[in-house]
PDB file of N, CA and C in Angstrom:
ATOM      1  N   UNK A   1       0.821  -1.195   0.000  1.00  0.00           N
ATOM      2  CA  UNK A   1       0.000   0.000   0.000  1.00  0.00           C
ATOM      3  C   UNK A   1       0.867   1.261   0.000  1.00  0.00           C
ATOM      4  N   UNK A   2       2.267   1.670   0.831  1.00  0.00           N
ATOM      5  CA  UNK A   2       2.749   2.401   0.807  1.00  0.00           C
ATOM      6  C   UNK A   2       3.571   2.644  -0.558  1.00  0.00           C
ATOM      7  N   UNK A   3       3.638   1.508  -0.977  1.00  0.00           N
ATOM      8  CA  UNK A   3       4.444   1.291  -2.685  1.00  0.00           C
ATOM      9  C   UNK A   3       3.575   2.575  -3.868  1.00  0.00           C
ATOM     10  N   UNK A   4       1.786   1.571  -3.381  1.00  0.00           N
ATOM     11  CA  UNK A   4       0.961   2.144  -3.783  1.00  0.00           C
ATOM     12  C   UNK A   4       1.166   4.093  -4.019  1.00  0.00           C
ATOM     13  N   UNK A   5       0.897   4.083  -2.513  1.00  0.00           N
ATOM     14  CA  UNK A   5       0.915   5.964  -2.308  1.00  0.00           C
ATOM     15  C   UNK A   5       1.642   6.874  -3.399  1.00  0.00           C
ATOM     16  N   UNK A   6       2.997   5.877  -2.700  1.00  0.00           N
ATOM     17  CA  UNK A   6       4.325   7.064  -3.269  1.00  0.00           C
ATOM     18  C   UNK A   6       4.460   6.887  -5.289  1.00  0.00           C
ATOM     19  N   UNK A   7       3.619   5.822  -5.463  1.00  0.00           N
ATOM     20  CA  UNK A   7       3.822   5.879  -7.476  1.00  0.00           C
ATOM     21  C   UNK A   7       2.566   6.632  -7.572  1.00  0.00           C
ATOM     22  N   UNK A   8       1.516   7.213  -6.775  1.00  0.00           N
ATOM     23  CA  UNK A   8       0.375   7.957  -7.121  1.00  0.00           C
ATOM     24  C   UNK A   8       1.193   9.406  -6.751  1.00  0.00           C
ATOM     25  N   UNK A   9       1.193   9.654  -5.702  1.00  0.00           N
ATOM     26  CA  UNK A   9       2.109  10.992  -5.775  1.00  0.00           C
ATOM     27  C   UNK A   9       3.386  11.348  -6.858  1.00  0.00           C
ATOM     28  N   UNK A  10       3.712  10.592  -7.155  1.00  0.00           N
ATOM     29  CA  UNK A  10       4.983  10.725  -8.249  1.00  0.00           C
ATOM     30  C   UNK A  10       4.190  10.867  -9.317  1.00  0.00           C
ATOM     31  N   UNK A  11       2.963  10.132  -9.923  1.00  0.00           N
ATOM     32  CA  UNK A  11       2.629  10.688 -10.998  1.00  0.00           C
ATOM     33  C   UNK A  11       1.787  11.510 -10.737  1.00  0.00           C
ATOM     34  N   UNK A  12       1.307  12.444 -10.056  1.00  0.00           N
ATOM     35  CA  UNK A  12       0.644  13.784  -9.633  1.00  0.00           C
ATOM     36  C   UNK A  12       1.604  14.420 -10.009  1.00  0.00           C
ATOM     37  N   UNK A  13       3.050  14.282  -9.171  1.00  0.00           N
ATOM     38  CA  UNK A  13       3.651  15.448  -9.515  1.00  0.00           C
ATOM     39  C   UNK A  13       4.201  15.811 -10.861  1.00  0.00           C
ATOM     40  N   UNK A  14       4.090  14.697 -11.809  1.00  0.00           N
ATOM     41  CA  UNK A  14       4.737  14.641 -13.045  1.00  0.00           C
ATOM     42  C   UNK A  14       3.506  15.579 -13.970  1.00  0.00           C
ATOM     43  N   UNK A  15       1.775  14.677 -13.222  1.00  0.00           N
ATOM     44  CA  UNK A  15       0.973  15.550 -13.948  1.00  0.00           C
ATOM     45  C   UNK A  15       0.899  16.821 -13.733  1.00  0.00           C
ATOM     46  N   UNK A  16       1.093  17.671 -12.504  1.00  0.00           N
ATOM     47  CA  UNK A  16       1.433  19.422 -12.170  1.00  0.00           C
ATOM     48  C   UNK A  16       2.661  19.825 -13.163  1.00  0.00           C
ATOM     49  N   UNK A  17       3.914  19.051 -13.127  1.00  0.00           N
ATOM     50  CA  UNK A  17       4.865  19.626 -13.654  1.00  0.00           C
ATOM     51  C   UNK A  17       4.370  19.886 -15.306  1.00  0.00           C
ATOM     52  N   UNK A  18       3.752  18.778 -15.920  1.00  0.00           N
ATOM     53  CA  UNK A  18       3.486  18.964 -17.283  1.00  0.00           C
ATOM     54  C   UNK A  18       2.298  20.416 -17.421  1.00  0.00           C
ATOM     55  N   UNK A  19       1.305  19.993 -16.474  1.00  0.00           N
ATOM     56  CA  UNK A  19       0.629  21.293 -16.231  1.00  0.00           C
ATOM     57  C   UNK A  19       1.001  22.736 -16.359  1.00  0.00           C
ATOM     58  N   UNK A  20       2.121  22.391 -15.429  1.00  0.00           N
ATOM     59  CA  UNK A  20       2.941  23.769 -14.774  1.00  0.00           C
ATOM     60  C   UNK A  20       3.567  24.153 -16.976  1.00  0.00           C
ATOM     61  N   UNK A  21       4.270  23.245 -16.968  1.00  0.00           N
ATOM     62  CA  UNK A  21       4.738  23.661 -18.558  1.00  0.00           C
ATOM     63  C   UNK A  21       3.849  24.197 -19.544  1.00  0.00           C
ATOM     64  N   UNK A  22       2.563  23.372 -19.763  1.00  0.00           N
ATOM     65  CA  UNK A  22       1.352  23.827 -20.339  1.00  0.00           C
ATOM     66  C   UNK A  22       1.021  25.005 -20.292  1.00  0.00           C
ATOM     67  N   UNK A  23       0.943  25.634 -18.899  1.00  0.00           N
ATOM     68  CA  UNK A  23       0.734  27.096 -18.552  1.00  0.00           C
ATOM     69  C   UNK A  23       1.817  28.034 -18.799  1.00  0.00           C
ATOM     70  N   UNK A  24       2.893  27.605 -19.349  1.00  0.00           N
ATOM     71  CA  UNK A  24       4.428  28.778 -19.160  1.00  0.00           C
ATOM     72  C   UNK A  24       4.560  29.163 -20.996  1.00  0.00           C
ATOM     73  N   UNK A  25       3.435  27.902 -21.520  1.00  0.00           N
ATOM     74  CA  UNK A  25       3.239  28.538 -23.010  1.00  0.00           C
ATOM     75  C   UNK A  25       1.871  29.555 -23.634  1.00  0.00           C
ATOM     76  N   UNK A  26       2.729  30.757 -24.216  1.00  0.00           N
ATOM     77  CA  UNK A  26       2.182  31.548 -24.169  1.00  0.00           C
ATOM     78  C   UNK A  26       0.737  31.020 -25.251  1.00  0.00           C
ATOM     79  N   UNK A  27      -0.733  31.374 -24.567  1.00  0.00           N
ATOM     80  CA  UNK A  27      -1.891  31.192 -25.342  1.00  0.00           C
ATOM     81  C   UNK A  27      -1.345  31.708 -26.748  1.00  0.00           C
ATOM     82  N   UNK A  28      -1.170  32.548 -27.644  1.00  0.00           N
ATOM     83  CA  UNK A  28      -0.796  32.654 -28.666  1.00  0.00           C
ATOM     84  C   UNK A  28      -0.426  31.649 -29.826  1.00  0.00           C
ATOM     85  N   UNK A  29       0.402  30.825 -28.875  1.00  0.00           N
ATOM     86  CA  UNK A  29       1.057  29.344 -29.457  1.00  0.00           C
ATOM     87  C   UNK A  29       0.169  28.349 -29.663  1.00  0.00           C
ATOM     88  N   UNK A  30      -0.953  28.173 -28.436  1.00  0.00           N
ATOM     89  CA  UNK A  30      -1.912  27.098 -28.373  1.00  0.00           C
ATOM     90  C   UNK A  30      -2.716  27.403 -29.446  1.00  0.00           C
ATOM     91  N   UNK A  31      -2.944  28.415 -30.272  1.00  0.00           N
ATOM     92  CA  UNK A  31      -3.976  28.968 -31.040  1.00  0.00           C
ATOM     93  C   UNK A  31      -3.981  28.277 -32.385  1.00  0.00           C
ATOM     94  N   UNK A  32      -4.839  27.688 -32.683  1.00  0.00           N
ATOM     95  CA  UNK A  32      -5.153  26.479 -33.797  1.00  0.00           C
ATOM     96  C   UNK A  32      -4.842  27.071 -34.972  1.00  0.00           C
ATOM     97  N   UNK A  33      -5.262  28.127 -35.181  1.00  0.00           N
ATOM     98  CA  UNK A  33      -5.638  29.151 -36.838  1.00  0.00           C
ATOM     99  C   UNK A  33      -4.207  29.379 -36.986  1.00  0.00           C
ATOM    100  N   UNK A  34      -3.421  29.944 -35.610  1.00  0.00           N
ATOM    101  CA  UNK A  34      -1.989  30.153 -35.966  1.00  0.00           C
ATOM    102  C   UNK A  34      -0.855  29.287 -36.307  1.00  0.00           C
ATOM    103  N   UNK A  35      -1.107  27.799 -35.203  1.00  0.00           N
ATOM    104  CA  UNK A  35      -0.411  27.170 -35.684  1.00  0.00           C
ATOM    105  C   UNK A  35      -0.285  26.128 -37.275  1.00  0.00           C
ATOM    106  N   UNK A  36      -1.784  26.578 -37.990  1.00  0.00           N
ATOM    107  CA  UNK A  36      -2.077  26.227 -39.136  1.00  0.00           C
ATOM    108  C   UNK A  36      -1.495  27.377 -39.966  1.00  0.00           C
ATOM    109  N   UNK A  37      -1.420  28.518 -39.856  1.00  0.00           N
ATOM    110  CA  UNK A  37      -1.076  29.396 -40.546  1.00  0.00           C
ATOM    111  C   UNK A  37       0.456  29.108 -40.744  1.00  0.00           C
ATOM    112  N   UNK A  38       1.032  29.033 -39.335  1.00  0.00           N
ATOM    113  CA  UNK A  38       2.659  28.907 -39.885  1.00  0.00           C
ATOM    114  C   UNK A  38       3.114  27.330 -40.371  1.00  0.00           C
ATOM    115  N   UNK A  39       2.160  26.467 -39.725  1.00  0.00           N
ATOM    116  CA  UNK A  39       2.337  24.893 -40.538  1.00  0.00           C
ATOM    117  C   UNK A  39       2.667  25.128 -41.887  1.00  0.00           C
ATOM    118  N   UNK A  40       1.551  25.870 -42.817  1.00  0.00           N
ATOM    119  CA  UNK A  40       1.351  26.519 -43.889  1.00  0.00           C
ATOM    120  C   UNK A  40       2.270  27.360 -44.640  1.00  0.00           C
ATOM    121  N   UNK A  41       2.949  28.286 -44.155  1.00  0.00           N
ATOM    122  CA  UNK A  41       3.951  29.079 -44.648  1.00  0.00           C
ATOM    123  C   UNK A  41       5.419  28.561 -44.132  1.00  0.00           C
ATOM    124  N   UNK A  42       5.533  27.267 -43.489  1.00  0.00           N
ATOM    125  CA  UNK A  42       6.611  26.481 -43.361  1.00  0.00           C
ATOM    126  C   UNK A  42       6.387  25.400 -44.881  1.00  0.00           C
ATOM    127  N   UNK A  43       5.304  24.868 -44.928  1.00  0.00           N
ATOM    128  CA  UNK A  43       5.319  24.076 -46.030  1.00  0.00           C
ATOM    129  C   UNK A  43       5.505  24.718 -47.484  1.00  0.00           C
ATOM    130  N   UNK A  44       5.110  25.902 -47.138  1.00  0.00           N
ATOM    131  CA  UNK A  44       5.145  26.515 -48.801  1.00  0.00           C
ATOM    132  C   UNK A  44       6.585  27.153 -49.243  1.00  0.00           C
ATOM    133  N   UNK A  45       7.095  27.361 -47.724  1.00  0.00           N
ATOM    134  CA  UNK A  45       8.559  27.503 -47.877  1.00  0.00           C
ATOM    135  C   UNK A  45       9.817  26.581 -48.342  1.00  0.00           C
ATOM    136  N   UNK A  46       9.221  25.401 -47.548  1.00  0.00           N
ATOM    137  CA  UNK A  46      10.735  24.840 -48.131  1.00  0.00           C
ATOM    138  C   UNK A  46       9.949  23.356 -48.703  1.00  0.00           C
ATOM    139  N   UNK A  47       8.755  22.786 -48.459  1.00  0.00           N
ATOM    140  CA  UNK A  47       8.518  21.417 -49.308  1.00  0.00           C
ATOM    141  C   UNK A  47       7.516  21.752 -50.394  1.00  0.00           C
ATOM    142  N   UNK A  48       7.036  22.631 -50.674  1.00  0.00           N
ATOM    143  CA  UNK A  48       6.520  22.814 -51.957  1.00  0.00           C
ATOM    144  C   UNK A  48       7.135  22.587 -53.224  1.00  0.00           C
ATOM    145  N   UNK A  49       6.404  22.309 -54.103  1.00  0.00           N
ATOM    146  CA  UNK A  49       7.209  22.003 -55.622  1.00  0.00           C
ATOM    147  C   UNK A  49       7.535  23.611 -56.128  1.00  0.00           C
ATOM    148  N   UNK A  50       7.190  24.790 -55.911  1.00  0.00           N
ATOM    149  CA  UNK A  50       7.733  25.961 -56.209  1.00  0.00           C
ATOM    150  C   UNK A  50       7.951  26.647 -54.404  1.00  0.00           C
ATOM    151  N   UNK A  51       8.782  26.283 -53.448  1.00  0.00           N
ATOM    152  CA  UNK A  51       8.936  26.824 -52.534  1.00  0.00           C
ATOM    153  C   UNK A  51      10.391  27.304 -53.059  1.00  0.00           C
ATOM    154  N   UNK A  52      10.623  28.449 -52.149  1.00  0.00           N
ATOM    155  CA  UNK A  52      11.188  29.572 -51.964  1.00  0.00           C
ATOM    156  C   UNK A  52      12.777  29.110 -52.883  1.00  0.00           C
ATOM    157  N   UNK A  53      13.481  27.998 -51.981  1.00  0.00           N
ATOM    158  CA  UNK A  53      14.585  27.634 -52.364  1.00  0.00           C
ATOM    159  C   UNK A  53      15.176  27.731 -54.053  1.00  0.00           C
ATOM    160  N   UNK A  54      13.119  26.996 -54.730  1.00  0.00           N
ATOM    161  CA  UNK A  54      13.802  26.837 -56.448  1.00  0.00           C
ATOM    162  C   UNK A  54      13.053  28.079 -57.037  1.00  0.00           C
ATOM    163  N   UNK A  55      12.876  28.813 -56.539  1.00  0.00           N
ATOM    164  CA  UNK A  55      12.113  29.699 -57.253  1.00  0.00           C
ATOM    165  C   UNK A  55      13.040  30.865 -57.610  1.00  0.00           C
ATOM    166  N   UNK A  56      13.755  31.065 -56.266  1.00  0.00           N
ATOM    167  CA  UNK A  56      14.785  32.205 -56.058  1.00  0.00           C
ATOM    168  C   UNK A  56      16.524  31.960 -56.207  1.00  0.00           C
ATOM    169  N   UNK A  57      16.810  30.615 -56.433  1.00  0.00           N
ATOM    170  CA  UNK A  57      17.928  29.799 -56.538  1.00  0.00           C
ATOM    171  C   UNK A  57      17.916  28.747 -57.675  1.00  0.00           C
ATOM    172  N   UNK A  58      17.351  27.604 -57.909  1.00  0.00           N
ATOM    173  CA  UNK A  58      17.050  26.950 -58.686  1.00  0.00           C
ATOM    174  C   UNK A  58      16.839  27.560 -59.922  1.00  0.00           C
ATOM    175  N   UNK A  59      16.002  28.358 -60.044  1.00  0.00           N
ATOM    176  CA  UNK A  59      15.367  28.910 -61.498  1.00  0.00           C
ATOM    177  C   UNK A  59      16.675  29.812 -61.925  1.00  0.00           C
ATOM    178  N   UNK A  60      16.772  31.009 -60.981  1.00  0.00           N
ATOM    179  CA  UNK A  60      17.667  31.649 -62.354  1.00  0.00           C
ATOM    180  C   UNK A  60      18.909  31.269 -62.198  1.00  0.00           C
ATOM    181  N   UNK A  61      19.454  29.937 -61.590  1.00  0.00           N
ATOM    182  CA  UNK A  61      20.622  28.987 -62.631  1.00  0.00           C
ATOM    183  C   UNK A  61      20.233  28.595 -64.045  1.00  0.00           C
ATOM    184  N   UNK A  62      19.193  27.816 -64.157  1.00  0.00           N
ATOM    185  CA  UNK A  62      18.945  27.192 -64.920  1.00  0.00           C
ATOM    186  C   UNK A  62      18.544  28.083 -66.161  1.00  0.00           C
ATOM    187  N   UNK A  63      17.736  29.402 -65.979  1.00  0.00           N
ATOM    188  CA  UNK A  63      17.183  30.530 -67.096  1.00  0.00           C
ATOM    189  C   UNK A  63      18.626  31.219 -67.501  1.00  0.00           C
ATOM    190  N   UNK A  64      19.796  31.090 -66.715  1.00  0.00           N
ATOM    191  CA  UNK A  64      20.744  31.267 -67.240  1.00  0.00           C
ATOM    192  C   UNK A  64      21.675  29.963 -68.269  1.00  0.00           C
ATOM    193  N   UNK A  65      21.250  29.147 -67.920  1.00  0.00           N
ATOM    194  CA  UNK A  65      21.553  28.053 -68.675  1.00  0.00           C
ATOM    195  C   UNK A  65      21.286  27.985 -69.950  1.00  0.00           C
ATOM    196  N   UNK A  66      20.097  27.950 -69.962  1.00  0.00           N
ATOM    197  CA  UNK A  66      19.001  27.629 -71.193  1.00  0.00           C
ATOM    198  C   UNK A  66      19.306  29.467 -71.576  1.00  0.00           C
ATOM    199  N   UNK A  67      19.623  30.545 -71.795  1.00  0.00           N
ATOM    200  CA  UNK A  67      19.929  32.193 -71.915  1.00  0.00           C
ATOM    201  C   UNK A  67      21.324  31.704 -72.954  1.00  0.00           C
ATOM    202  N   UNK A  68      22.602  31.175 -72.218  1.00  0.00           N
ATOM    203  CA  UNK A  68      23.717  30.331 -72.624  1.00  0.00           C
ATOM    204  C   UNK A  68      23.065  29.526 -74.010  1.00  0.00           C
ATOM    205  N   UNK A  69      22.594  28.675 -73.788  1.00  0.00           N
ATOM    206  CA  UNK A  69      22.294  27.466 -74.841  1.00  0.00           C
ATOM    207  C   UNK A  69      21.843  28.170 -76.242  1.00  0.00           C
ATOM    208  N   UNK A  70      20.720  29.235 -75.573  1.00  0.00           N
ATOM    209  CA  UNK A  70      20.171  29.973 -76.750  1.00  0.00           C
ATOM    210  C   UNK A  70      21.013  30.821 -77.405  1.00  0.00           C
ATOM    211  N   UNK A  71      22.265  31.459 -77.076  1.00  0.00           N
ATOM    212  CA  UNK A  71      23.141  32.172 -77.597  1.00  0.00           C
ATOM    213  C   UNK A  71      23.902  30.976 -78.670  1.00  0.00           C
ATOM    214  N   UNK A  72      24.367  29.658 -78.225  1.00  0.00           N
ATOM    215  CA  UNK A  72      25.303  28.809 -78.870  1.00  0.00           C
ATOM    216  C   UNK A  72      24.082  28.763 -80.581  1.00  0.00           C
ATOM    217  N   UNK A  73      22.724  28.406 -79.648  1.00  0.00           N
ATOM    218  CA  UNK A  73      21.852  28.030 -81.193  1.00  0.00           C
ATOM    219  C   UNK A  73      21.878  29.057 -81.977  1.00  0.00           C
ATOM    220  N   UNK A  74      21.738  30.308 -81.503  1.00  0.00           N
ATOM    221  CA  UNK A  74      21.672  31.239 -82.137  1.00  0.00           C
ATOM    222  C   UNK A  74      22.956  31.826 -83.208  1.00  0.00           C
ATOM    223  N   UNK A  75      23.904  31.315 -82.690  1.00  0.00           N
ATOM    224  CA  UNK A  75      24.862  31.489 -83.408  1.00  0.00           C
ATOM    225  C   UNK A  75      25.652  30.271 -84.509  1.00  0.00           C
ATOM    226  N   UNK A  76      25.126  28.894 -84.221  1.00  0.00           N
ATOM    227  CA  UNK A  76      24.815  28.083 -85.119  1.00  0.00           C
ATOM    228  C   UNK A  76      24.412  28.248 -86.603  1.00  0.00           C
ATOM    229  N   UNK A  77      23.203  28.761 -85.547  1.00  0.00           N
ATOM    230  CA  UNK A  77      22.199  29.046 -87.165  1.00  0.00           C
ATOM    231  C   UNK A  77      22.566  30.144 -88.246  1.00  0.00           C
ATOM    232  N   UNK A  78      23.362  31.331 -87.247  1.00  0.00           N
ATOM    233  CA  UNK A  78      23.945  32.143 -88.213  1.00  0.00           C
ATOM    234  C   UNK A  78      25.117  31.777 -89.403  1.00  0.00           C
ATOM    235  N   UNK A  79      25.829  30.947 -88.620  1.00  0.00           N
ATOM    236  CA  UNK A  79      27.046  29.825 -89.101  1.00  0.00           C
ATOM    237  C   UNK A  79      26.198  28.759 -90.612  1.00  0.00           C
ATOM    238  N   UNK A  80      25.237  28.498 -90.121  1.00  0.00           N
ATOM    239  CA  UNK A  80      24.550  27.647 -91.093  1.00  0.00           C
ATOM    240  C   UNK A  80      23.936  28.394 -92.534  1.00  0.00           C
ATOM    241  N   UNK A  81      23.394  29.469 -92.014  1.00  0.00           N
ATOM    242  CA  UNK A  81      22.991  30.187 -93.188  1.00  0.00           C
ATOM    243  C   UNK A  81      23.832  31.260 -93.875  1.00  0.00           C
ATOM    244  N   UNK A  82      25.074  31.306 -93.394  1.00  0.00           N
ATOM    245  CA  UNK A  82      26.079  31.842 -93.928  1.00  0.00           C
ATOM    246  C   UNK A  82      26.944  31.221 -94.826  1.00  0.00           C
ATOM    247  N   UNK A  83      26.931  29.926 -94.792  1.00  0.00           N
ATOM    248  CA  UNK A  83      27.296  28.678 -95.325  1.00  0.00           C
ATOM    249  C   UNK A  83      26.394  27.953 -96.124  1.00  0.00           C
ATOM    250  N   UNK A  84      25.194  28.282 -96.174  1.00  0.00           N
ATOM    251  CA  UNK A  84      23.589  28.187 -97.196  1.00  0.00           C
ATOM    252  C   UNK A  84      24.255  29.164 -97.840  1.00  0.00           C
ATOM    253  N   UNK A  85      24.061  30.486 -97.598  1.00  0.00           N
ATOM    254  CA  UNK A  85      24.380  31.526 -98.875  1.00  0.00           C
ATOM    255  C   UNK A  85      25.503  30.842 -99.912  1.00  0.00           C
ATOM    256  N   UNK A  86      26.959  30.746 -99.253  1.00  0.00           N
ATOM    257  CA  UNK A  86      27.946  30.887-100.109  1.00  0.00           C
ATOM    258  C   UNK A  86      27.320  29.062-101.257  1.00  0.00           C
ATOM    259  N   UNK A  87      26.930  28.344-100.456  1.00  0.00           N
ATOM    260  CA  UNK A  87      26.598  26.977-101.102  1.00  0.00           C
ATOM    261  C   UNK A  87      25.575  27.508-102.516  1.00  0.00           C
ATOM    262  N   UNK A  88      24.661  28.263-102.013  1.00  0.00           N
ATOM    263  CA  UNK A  88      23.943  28.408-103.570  1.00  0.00           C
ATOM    264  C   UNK A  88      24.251  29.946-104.393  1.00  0.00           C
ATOM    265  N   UNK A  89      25.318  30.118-103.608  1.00  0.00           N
ATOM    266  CA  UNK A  89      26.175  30.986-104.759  1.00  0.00           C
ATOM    267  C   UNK A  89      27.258  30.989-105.631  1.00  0.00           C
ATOM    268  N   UNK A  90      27.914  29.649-105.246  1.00  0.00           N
ATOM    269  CA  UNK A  90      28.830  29.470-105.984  1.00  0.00           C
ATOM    270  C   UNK A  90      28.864  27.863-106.219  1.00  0.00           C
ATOM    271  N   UNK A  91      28.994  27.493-107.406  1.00  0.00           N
ATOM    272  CA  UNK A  91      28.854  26.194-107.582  1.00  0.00           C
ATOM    273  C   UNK A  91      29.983  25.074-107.167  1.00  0.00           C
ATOM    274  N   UNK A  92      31.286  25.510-107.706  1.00  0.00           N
ATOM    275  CA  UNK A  92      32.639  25.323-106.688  1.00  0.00           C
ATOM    276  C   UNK A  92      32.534  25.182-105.456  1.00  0.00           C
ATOM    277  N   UNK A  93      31.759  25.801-104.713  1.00  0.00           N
ATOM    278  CA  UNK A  93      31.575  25.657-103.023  1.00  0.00           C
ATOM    279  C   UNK A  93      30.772  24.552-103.004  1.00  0.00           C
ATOM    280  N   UNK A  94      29.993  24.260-103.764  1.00  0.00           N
ATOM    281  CA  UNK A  94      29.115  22.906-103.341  1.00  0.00           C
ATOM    282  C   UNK A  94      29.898  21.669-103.617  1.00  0.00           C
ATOM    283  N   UNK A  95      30.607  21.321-105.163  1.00  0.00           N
ATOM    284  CA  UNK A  95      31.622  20.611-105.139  1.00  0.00           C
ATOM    285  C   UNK A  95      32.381  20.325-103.388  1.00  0.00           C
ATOM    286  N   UNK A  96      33.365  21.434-103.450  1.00  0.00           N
ATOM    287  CA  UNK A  96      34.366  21.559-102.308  1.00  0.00           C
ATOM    288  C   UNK A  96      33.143  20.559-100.952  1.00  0.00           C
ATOM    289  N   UNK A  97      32.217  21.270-100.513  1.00  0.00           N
ATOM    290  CA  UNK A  97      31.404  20.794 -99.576  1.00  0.00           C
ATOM    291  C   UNK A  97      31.101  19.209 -99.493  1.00  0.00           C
ATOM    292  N   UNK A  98      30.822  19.355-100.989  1.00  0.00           N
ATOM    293  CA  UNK A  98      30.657  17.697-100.957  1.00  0.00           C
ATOM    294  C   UNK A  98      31.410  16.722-100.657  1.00  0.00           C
ATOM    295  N   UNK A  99      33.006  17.120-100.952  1.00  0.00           N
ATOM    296  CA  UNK A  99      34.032  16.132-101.279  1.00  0.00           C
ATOM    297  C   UNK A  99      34.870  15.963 -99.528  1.00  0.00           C
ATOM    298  N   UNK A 100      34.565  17.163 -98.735  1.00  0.00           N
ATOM    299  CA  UNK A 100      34.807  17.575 -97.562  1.00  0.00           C
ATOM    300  C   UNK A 100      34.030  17.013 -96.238  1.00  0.00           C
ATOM    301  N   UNK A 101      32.555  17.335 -96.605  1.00  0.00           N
ATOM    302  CA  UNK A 101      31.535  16.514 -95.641  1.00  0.00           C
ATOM    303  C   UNK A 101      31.646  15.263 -95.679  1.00  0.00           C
ATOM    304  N   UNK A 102      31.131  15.084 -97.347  1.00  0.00           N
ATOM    305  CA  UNK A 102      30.318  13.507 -97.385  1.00  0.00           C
ATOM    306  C   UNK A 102      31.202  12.405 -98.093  1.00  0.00           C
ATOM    307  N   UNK A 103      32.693  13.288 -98.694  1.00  0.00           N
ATOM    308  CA  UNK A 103      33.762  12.529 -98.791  1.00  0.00           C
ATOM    309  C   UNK A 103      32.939  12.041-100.202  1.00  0.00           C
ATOM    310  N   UNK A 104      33.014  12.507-100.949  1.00  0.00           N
ATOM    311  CA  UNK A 104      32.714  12.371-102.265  1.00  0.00           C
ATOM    312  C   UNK A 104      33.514  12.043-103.203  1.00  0.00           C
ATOM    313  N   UNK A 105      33.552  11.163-104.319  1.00  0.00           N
ATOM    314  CA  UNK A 105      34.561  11.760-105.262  1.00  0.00           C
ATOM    315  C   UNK A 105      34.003  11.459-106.901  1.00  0.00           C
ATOM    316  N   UNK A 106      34.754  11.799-107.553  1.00  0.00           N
ATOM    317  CA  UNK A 106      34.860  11.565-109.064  1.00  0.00           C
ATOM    318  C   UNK A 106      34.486  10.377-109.807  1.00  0.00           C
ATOM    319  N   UNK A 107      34.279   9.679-110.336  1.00  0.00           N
ATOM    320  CA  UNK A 107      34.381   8.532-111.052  1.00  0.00           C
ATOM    321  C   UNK A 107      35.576   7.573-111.185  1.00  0.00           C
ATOM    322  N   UNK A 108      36.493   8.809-111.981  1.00  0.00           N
ATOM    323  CA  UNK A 108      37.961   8.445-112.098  1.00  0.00           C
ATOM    324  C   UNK A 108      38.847   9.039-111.005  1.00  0.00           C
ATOM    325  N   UNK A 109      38.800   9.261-109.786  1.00  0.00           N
ATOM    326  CA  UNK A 109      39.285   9.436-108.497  1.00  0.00           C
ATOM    327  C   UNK A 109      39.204   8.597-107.602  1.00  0.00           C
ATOM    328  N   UNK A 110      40.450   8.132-106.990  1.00  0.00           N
ATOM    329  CA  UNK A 110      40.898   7.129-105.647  1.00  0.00           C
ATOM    330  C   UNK A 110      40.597   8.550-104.407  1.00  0.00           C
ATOM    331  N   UNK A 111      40.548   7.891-103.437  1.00  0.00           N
ATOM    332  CA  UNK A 111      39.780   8.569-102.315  1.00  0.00           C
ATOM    333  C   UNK A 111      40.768   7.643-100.954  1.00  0.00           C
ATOM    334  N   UNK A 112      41.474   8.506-100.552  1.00  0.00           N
ATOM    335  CA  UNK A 112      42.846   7.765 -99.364  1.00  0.00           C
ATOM    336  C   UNK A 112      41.893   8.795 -98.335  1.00  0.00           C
ATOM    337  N   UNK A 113      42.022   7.844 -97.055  1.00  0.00           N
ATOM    338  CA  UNK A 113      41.578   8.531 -95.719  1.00  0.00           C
ATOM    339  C   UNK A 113      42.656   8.303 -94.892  1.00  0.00           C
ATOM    340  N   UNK A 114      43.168   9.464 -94.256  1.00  0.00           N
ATOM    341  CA  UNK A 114      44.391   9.592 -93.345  1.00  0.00           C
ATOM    342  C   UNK A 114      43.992   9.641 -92.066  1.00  0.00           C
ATOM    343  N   UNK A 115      43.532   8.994 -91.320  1.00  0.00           N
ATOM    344  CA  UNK A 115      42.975   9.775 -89.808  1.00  0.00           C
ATOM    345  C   UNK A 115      44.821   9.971 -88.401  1.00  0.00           C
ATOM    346  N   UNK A 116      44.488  10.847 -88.470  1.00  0.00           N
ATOM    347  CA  UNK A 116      45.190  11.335 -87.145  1.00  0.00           C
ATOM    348  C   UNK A 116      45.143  11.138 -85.690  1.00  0.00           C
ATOM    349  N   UNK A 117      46.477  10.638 -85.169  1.00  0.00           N
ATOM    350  CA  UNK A 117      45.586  10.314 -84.008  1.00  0.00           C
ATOM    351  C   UNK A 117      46.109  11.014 -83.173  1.00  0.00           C
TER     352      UNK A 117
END
């Protein structure tokens, strides 16, 4: 019985102490709407599929990336149609092109490939 007493008083005092803690948090905190509100603007911050991290970090790496890429195409294409012009302006250049790209040759022409290593 005395075993009894003293594990009922021990958990009294454990239930005051938790009490006592309960009360040392400010009502503000206990407040449902608030702690949904910042649940809320914690989730949209960092586990959202557009939270803060890729929106403001993530993205303009990458819009600089793809900014980069579009300069290389862009200057491709200038390369390409500068090389269209001279091809249907001069008939010699298409020869030359042919024999250069697609390794073309003559009828009566041997064709030696040297590769370098």
């Amino acid at each position: 019985m005395n075993f009894e007493l003293k594990n009922y008083k021990a958990q009294t005092s454990n239930h005051k102490q938790n009490m006592n803690f309960l009360q040392k948090i400010p009502s503000w905190l206990k407040n449902k709407y608030i702690l949904t509100a910042v649940g809320f603007v914690v989730w949209m911050f960092f586990f959202d599929e557009r939270d803060f991290i890729t929106t403001h970090i993530k993205q303009p790496m990458e819009l600089k990336k793809l900014q980069q890429s579009e300069k290389y195409y862009q200057d491709e294409i200038t390369a390409t149609k500068t090389e269209l012009d001279r091809l249907k302006s001069n008939p010699s250049t298409i020869e030359k092109y042919a024999r250069e790209k697609y390794l073309m040759k003559r009828d009566n022409e041997d064709l030696f490939l040297i590769h370098e290593k």
